[in-house]
PDB file of N, CA and C in Angstrom:
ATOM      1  N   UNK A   1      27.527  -0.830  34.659  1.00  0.00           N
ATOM      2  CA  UNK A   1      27.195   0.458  34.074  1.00  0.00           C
ATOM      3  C   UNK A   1      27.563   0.487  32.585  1.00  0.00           C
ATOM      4  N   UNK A   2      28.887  -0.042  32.843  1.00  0.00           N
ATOM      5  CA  UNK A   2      28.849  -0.010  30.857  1.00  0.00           C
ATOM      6  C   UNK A   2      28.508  -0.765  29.945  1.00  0.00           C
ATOM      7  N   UNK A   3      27.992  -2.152  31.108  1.00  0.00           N
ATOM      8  CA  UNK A   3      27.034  -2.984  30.301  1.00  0.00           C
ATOM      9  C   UNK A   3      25.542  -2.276  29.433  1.00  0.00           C
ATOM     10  N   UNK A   4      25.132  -1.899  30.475  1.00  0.00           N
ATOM     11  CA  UNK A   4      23.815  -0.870  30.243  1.00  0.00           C
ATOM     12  C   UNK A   4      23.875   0.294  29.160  1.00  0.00           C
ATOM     13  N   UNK A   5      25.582   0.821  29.095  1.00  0.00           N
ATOM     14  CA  UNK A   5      25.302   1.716  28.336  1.00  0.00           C
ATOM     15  C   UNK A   5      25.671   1.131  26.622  1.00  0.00           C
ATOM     16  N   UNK A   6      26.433  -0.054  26.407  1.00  0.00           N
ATOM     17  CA  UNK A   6      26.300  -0.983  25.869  1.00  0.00           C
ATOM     18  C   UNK A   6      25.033  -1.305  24.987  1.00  0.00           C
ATOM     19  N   UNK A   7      23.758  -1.462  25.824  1.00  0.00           N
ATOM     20  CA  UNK A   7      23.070  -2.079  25.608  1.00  0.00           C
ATOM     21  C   UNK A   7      22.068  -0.866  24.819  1.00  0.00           C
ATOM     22  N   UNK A   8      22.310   0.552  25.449  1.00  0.00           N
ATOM     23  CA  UNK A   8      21.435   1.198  25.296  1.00  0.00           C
ATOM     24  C   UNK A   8      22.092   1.956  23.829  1.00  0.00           C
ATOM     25  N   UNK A   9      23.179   2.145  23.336  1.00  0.00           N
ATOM     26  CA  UNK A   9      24.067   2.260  22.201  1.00  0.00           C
ATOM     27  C   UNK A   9      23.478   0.998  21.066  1.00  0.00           C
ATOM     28  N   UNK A  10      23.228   0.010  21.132  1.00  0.00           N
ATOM     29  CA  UNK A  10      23.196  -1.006  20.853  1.00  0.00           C
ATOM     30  C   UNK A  10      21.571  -0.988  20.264  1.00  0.00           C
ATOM     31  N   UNK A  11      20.585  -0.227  21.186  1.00  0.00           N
ATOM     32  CA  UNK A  11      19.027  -0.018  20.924  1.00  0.00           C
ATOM     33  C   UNK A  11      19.112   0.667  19.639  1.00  0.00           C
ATOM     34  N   UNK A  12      19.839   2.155  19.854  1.00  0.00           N
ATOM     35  CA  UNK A  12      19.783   3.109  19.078  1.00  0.00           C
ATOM     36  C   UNK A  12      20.920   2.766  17.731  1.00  0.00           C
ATOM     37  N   UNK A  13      21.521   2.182  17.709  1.00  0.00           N
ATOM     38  CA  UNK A  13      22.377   1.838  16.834  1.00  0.00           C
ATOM     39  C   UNK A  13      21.074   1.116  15.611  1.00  0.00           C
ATOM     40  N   UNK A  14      20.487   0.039  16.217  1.00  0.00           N
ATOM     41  CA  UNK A  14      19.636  -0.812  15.488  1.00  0.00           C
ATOM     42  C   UNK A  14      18.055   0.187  15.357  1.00  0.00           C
ATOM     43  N   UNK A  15      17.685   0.545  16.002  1.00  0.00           N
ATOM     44  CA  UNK A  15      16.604   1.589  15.416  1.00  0.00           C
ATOM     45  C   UNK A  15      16.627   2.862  14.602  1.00  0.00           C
ATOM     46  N   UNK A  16      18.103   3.152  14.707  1.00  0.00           N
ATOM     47  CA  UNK A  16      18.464   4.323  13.255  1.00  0.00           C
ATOM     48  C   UNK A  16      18.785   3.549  12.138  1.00  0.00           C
ATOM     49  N   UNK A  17      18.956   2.088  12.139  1.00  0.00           N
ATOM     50  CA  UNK A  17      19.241   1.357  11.059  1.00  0.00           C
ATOM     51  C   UNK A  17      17.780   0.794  10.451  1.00  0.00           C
ATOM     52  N   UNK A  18      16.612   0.658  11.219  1.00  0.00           N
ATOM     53  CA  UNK A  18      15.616   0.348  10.747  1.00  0.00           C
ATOM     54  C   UNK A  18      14.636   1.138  10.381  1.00  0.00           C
ATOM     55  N   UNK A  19      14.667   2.686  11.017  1.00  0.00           N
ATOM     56  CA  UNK A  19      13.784   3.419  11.102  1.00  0.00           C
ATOM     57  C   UNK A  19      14.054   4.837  10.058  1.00  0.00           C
ATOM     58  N   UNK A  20      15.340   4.982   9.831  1.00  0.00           N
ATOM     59  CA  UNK A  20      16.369   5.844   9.017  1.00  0.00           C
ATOM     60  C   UNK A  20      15.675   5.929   7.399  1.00  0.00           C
ATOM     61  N   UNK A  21      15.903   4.487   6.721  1.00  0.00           N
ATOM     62  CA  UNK A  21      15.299   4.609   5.637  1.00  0.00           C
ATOM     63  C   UNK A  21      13.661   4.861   5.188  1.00  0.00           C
ATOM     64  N   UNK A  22      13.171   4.437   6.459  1.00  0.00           N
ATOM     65  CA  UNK A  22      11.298   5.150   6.374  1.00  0.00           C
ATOM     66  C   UNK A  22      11.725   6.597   6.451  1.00  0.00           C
ATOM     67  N   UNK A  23      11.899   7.107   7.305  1.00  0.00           N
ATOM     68  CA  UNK A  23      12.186   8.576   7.415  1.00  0.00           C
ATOM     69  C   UNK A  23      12.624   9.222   6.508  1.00  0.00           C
ATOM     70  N   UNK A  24      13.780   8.676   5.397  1.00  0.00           N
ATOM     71  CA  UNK A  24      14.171   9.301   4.352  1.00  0.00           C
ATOM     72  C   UNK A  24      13.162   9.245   3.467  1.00  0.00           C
ATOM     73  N   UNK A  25      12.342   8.467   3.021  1.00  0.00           N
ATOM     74  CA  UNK A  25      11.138   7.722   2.084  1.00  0.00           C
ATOM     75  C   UNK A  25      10.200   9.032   2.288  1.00  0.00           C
ATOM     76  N   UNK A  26       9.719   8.812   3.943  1.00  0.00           N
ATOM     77  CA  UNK A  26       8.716  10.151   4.221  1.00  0.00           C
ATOM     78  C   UNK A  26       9.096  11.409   4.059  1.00  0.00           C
ATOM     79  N   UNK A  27      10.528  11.885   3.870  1.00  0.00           N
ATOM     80  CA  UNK A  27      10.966  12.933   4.050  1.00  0.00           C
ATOM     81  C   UNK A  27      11.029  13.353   2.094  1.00  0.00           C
ATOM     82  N   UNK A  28      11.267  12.226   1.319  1.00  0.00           N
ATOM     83  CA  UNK A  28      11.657  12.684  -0.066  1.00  0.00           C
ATOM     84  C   UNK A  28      10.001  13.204  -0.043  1.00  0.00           C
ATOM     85  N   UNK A  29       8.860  11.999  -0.209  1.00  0.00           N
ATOM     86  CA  UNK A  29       7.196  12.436  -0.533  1.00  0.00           C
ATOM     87  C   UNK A  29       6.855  13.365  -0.020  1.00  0.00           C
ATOM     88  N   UNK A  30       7.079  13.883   1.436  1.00  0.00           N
ATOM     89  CA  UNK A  30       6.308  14.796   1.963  1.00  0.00           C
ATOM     90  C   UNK A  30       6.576  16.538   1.377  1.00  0.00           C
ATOM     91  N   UNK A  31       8.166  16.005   0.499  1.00  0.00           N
ATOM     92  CA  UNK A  31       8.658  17.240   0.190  1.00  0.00           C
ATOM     93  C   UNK A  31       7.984  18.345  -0.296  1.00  0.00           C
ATOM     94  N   UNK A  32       8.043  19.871  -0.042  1.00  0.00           N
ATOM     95  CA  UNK A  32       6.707  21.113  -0.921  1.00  0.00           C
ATOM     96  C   UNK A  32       7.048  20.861  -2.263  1.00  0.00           C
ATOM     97  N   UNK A  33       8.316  20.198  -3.028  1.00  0.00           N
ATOM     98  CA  UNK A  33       7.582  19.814  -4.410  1.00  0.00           C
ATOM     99  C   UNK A  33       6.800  18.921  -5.260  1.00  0.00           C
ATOM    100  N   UNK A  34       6.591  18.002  -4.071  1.00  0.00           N
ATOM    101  CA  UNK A  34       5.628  16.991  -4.193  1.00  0.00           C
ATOM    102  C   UNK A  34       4.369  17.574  -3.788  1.00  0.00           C
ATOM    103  N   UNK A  35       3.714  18.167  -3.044  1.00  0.00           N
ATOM    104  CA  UNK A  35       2.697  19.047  -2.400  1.00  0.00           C
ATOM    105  C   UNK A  35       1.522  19.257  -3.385  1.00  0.00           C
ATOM    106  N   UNK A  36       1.844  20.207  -4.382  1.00  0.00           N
ATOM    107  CA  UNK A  36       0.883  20.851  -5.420  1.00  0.00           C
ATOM    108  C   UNK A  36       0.275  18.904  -6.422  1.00  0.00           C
ATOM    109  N   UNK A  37       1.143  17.961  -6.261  1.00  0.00           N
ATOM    110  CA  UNK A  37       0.817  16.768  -7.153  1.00  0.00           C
ATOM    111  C   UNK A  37      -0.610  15.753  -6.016  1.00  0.00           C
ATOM    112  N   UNK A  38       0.116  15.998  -5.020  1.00  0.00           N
ATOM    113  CA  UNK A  38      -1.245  15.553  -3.771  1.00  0.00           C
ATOM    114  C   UNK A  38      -2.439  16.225  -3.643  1.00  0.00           C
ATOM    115  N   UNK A  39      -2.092  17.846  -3.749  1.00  0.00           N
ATOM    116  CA  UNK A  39      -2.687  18.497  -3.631  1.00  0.00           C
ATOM    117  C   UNK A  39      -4.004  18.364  -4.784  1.00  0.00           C
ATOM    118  N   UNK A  40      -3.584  18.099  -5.995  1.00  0.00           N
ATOM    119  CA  UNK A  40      -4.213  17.814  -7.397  1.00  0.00           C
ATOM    120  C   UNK A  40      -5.105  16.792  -7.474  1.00  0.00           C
ATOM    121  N   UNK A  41      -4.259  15.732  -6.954  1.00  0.00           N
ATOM    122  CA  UNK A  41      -4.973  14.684  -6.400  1.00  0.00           C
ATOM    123  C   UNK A  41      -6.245  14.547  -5.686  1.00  0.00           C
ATOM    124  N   UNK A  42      -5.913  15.342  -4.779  1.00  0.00           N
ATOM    125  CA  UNK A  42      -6.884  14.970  -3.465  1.00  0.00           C
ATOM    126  C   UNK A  42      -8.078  16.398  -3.790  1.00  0.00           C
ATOM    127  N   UNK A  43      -8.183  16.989  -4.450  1.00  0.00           N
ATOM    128  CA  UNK A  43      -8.833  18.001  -4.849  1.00  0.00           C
ATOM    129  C   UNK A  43      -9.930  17.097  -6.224  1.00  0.00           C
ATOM    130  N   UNK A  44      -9.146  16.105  -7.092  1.00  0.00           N
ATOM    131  CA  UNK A  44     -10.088  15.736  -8.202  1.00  0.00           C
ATOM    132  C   UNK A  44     -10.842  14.164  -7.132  1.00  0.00           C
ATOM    133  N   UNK A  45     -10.053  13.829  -6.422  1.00  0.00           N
ATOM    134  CA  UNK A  45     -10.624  12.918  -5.431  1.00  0.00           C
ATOM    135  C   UNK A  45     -11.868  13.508  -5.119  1.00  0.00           C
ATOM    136  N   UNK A  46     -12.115  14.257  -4.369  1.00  0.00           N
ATOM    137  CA  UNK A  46     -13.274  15.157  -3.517  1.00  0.00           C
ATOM    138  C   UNK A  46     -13.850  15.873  -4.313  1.00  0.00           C
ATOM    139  N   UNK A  47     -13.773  16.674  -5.547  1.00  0.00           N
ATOM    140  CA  UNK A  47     -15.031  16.673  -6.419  1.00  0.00           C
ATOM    141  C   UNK A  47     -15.574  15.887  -7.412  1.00  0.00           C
ATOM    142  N   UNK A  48     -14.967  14.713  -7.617  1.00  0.00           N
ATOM    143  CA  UNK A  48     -14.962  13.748  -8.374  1.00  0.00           C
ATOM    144  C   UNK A  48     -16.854  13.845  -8.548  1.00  0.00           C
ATOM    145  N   UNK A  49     -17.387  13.438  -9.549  1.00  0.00           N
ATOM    146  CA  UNK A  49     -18.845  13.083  -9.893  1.00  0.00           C
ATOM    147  C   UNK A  49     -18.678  11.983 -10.098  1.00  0.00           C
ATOM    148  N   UNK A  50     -18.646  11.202  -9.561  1.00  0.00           N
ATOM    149  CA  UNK A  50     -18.862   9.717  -9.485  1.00  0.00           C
ATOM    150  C   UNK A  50     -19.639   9.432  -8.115  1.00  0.00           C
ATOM    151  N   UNK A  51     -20.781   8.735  -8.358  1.00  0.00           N
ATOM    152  CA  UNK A  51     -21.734   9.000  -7.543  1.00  0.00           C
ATOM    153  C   UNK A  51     -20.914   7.280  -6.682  1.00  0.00           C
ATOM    154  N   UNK A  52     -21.275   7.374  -5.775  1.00  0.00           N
ATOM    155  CA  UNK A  52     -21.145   6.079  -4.764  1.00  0.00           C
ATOM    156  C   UNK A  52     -22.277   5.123  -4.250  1.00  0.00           C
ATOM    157  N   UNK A  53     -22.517   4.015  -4.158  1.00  0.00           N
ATOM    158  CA  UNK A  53     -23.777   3.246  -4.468  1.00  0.00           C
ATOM    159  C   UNK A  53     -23.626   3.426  -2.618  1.00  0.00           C
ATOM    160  N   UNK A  54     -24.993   3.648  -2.187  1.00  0.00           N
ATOM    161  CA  UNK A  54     -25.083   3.100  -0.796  1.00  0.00           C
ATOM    162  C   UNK A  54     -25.889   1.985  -0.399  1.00  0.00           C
ATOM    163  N   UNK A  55     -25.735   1.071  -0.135  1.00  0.00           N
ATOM    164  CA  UNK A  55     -26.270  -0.099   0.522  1.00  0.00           C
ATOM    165  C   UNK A  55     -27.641   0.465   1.575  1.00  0.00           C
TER     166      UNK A  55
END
């Protein structure tokens, strides 16, 4: 039993160590003061006049 719980301490130990710093990464960008700069973005993206060649 306390092998198992061992093991299962041991999962989560190593996946908050690998997964922790993405999460912080996603958590600084996704922030609402980053928002209005995506937002800017993705607004001159989609009316952009630049025509696209179609094959």
């Amino acid at each position: 039993m306390f092998l198992l719980l061992f093991f299962v301490l041991l999962i989560q130990f190593f996946t908050y160590w690998i997964f922790e710093p993405l999460a912080s990464f996603f958590q600084y960008v996704l922030e609402i003061r980053l928002f209005p700069v995506f937002a800017l973005v993705s607004l001159i993206m989609l009316f952009s006049t630049r025509n696209i060649k179609k094959n």
